[in-house]
Protein backbone atom coordinates (compact mmCIF):
# COMPACT_ATOMS: atom_id res chain seq x y z
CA UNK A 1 38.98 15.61 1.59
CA UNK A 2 35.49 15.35 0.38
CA UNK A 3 32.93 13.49 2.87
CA UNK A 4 29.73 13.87 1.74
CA UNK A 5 28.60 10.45 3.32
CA UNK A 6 29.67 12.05 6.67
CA UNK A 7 27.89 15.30 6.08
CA UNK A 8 24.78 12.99 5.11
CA UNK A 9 25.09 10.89 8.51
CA UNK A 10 25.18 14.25 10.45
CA UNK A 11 22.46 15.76 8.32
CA UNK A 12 20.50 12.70 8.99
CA UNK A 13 20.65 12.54 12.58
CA UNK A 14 19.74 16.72 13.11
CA UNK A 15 16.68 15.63 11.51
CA UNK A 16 15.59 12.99 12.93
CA UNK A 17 16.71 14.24 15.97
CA UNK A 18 15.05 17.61 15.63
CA UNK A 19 18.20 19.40 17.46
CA UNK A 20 21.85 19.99 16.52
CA UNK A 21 22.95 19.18 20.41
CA UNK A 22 21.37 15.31 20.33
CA UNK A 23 22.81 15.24 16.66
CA UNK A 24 26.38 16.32 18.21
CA UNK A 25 25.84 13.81 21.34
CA UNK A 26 24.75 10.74 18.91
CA UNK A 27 27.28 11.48 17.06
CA UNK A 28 30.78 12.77 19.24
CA UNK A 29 30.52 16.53 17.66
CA UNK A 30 29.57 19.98 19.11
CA UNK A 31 26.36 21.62 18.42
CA UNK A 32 28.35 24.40 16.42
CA UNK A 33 30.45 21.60 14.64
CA UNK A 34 26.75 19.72 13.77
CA UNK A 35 25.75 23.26 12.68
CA UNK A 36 28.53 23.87 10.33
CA UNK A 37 27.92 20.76 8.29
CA UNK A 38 25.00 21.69 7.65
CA UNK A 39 25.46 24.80 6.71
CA UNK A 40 28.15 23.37 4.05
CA UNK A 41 25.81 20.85 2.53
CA UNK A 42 23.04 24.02 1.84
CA UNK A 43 25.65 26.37 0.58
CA UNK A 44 26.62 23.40 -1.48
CA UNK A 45 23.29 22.87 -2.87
CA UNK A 46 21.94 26.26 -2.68
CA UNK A 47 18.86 25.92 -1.05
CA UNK A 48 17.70 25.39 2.81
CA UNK A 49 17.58 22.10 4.10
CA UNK A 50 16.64 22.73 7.80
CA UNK A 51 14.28 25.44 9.47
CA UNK A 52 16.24 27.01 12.52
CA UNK A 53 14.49 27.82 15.56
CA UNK A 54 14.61 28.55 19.48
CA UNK A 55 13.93 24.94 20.35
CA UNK A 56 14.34 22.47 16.98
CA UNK A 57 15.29 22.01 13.59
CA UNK A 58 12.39 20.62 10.96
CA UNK A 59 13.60 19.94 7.63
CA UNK A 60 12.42 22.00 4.89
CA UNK A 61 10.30 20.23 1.84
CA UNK A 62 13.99 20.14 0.25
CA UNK A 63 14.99 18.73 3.27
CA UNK A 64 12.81 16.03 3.29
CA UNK A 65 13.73 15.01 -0.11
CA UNK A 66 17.11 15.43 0.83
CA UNK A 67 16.68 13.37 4.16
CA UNK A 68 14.85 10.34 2.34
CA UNK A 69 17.80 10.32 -0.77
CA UNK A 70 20.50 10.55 2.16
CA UNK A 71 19.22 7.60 4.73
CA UNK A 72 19.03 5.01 1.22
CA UNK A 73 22.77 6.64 0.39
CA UNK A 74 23.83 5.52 4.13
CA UNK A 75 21.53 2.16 3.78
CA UNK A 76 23.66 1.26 0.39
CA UNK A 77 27.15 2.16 1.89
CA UNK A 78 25.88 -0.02 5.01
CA UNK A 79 24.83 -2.70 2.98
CA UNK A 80 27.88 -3.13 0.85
CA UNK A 81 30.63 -3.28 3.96
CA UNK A 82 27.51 -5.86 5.06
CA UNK A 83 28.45 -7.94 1.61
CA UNK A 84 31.98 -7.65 1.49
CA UNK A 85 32.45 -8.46 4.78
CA UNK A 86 30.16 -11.51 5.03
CA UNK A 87 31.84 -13.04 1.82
CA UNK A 88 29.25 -12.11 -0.77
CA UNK A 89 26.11 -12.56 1.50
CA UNK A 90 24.14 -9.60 2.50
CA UNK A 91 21.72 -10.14 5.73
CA UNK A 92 18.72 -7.97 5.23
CA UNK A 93 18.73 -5.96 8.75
CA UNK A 94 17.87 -2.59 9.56
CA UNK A 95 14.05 -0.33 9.68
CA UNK A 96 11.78 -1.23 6.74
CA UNK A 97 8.35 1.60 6.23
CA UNK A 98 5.79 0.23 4.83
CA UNK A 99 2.43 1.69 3.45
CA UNK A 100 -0.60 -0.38 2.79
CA UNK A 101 -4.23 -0.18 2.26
CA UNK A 102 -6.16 -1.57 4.96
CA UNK A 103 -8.23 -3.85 3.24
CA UNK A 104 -5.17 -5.60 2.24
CA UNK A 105 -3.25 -5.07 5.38
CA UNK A 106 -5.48 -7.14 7.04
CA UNK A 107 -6.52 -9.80 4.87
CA UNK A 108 -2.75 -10.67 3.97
CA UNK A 109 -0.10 -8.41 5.50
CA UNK A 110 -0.25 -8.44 8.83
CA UNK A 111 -0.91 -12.17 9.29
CA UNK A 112 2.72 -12.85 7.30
CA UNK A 113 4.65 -10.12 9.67
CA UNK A 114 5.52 -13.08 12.35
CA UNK A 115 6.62 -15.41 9.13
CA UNK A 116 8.93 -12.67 7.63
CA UNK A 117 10.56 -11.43 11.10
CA UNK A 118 10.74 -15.45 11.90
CA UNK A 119 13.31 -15.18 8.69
CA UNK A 120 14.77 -11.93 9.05
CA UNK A 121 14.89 -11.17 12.81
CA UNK A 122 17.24 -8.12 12.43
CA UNK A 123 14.54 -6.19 10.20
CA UNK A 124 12.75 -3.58 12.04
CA UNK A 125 9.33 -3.24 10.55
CA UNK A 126 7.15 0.12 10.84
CA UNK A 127 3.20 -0.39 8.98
CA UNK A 128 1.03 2.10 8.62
CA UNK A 129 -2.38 1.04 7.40
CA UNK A 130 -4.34 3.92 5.37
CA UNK A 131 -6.88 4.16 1.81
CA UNK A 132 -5.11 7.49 1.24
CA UNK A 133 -2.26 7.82 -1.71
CA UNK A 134 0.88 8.96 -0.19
CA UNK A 135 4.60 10.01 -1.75
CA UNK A 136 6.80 7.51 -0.93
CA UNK A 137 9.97 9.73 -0.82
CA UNK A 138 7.91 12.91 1.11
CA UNK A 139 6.73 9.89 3.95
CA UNK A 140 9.94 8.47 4.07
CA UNK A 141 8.44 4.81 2.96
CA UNK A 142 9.97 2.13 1.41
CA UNK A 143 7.43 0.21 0.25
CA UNK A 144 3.80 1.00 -0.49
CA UNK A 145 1.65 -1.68 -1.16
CA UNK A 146 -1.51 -0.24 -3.55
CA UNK A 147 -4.14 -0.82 -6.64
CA UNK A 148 -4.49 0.77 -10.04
CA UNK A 149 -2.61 2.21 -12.60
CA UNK A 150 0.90 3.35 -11.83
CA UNK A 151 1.19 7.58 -11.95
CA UNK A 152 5.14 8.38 -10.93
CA UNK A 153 7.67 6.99 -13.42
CA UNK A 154 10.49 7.54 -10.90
CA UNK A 155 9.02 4.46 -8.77
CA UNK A 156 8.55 1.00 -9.79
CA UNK A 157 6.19 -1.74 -8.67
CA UNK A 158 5.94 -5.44 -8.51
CA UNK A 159 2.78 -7.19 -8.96
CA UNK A 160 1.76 -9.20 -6.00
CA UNK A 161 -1.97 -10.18 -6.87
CA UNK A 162 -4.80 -9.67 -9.28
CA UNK A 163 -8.47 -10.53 -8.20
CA UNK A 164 -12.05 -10.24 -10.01
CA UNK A 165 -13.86 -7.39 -9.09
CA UNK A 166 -17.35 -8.32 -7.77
CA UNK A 167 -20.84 -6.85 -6.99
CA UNK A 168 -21.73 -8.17 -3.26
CA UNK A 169 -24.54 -9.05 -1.22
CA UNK A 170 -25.62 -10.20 1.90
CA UNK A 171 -28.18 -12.87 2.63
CA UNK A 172 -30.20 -10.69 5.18
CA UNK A 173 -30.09 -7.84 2.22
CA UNK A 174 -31.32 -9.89 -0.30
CA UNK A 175 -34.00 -11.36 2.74
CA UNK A 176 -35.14 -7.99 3.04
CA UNK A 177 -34.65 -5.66 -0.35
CA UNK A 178 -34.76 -8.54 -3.06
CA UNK A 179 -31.72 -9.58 -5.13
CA UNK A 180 -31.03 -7.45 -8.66
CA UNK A 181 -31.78 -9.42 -12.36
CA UNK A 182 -30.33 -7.24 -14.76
CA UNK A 183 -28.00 -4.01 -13.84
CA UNK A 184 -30.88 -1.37 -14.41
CA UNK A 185 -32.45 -3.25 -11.22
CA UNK A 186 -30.13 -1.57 -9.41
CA UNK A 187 -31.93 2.19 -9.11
CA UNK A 188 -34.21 0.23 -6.94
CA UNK A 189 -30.91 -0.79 -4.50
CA UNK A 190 -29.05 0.62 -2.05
CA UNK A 191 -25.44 0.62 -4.22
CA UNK A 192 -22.91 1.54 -1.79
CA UNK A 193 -20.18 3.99 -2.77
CA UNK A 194 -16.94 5.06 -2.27
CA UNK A 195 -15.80 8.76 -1.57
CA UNK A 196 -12.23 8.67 -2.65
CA UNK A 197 -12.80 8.05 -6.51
CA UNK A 198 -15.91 8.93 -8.71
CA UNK A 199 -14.50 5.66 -11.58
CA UNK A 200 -15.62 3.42 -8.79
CA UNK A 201 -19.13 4.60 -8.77
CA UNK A 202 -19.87 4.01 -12.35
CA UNK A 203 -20.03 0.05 -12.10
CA UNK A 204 -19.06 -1.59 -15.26
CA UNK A 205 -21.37 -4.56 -17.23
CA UNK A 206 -21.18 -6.86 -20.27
CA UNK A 207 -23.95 -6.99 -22.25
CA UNK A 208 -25.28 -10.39 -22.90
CA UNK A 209 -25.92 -10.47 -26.34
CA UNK A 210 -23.41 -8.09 -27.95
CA UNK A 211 -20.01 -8.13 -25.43
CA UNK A 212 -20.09 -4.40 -25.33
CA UNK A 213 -19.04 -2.82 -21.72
CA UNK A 214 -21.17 0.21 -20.53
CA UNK A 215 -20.89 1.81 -17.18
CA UNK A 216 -23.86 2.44 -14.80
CA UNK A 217 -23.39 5.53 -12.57
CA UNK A 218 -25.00 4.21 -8.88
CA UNK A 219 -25.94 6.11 -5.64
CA UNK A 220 -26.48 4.75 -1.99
CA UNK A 221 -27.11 6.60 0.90
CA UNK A 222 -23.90 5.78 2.29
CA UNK A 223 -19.96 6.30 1.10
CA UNK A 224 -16.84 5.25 2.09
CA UNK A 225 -13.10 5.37 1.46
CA UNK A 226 -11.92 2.07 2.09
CA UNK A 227 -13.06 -1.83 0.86
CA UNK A 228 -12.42 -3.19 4.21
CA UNK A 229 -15.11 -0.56 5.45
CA UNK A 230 -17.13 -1.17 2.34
CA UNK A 231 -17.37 -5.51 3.24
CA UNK A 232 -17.95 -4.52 6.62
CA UNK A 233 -21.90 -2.81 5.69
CA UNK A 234 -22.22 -5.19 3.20
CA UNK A 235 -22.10 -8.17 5.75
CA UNK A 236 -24.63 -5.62 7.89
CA UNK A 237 -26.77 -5.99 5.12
CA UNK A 238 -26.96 -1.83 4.85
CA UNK A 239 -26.37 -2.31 0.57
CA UNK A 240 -24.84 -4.01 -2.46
CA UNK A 241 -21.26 -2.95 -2.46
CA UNK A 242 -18.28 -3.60 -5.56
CA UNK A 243 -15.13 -4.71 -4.78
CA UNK A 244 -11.87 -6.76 -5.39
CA UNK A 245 -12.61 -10.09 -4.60
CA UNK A 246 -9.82 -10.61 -2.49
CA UNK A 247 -11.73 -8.57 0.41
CA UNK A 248 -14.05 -11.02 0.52
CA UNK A 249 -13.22 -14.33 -0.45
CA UNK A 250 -12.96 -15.63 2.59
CA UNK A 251 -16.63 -14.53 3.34
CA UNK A 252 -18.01 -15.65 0.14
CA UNK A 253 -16.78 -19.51 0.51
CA UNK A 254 -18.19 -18.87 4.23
CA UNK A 255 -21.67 -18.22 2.97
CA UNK A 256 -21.75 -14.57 4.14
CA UNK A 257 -21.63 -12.69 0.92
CA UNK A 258 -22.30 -13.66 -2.16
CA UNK A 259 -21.99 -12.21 -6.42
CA UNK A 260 -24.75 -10.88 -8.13
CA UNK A 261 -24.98 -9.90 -11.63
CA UNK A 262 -22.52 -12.16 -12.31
CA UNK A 263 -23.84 -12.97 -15.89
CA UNK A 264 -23.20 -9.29 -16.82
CA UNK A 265 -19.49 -9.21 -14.95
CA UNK A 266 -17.22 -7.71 -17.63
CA UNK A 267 -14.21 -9.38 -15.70
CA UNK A 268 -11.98 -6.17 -14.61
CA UNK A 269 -9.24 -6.69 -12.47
CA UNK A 270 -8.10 -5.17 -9.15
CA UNK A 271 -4.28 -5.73 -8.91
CA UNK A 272 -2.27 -4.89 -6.74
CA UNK A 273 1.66 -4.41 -6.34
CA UNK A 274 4.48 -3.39 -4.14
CA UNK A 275 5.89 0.47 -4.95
CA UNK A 276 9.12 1.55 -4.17
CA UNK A 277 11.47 3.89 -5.18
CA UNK A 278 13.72 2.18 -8.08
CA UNK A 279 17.35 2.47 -8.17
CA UNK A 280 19.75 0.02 -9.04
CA UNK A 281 21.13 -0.97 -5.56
CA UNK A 282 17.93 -2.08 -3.68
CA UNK A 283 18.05 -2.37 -0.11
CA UNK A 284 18.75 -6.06 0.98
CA UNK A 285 15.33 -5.58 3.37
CA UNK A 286 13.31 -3.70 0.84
CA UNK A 287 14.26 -6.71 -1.52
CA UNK A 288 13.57 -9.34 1.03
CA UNK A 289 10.26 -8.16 1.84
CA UNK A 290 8.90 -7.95 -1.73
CA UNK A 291 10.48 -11.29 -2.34
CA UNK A 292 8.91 -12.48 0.39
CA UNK A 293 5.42 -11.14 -0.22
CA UNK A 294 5.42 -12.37 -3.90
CA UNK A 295 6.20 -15.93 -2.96
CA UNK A 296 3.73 -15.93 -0.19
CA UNK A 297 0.92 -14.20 -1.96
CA UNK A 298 1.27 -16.45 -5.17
CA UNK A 299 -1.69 -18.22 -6.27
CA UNK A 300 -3.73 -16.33 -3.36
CA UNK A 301 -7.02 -14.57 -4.48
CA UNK A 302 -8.08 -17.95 -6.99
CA UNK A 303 -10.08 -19.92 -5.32
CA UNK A 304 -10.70 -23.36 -6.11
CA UNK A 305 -13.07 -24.31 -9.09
CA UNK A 306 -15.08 -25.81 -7.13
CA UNK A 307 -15.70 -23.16 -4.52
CA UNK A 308 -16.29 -20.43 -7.42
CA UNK A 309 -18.31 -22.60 -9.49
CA UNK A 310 -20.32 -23.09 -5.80
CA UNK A 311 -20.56 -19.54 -5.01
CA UNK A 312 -21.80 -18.31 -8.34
CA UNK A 313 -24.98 -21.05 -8.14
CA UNK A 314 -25.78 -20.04 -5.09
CA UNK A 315 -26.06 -16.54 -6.00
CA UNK A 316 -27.88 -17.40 -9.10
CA UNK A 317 -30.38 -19.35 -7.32
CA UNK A 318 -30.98 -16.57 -4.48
């Protein structure tokens, strides 16, 4: 009789497991027994799935794909005995990856982690926090959370937020350097940069009188990769830095950034959303978190009238 899930659950545990001996003691089978599996499943498919050696096994790139496709396989057979036998319910339960960028994983992820386990207690969550563009299937995530334009058709996204992007400055900067008219001020400022994507560093402007948008290229004497690093040296006062506003609304309504330039804004938008790996039977966790995200995160990044409408005098009159 065919078992391919059981193949997949032994597979799954070598690999994780680095060793065919744990595999066998996790799972009740010998180490030759764990070895013959896998040896069917790669004669099967043709290809290596697992690198042999003295000590452990590592999966081969193969066997990484294989290994991702196989634990959502087990997640989905899990998750349907989970419905059936609840009566139609599923409970979300079970380890969730997630990837985000750390500007964002601070300013709204990690404060909502003790509301979402609060709800789903049996969810185990593991966050990583990076700037740098990773393959969901190759790292094993579930979920990245990310801006811009969407590259791999195979995965979809959700959109969680959208916020104004915005040239920033510090009071003690514009105390010390002067504050920037017109955009072609700005070869006499320090325009911070980031290292990670050249777009970024041509900043974009609406001119007054026609509507057209033209980009700027601007320098700095410093570059970084991420916007949470970027407010950071802007609230030093070290440059003029452009960013989503959603890094730092909280510091603009506090007094400790403010806009320029706004007059010439051309009103882009940073958005960002929730990747994952489509297929029709999503993970009851994977679901629940987006969900859960999306409702919390709605309306978040438009501040009040009266707070924008505030911030943008104030920067005018600087």
């Amino acid at each position: 009789m065919d078992n391919r899930a059981g193949e997949m659950e032994v597979f799954v545990a070598a690999a994780e497991l680095q060793s065919f001996s744990a595999a066998g003691r996790r799972l009740g089978l010998s180490p030759s027994a764990v070895s013959k599996l896998i040896t069917r499943i790669e004669d099967r498919l043709g290809t290596r799935l697992l690198v042999r050696s003295t000590r452990i096994v590592t999966p081969t790139p193969e066997g990484e794909i294989y290994l991702a496709r196989a634990k959502r396989v087990l997640s989905e057979i899990t998750d349907i005995e989970q419905l059936i036998s609840s009566g139609g319910k599923v409970v979300p339960r079970g380890p969730l990856r997630i990837n985000a960028s750390l500007g964002f994983g601070e300013r709204y992820l990690l404060p909502l982690v003790p509301d979402f386990l609060a709800l789903y207690p049996e969810v185990e969550l593991d966050i990583s926090l990076t700037d740098g563009v990773i393959a969901l299937i190759e790292e094993r995530t579930d979920i990245a959370i990310r801006s811009g334009a969407m590259n791999d058709s195979a995965l979809k996204a959700r959109k969680l937020l959208e916020s104004r992007r915005v040239i920033i400055a510090s009071p003690s900067y514009v105390e010390a350097h002067g504050i920037p008219r017109n955009p072609h001020d700005l070869a006499r400022h320090n325009c911070l940069t980031f290292n990670f994507q050249r777009r970024l560093n041509e900043w974009p402007f609406q001119n007054e009188g026609t509507g057209d948008i033209y980009r700027l290229p601007v320098t700095g004497n410093t570059s970084v990769n991420s916007g949470l690093v970027m407010k950071q040296l802007c609230l030093s006062g070290t440059g003029l830095g452009r960013v989503g506003r959603f890094h730092v609304q909280r510091e603009i309504e506090a007094g400790l950034l403010f806009p320029v330039l706004e007059d010439f804004n051309p009103g882009d938008m940073e958005v960002i959303h929730a990747v994952y790996a489509g297929h029709e039977h999503l993970a009851a966790r994977v679901r629940a978190f987006i969900d859960f995200l999306a409702a919390r995160l709605a309306g978040e990044a438009k501040p009040s009238a009266e707070k924008l409408n505030q911030a943008e005098n104030d920067s005018k009159s600087a």
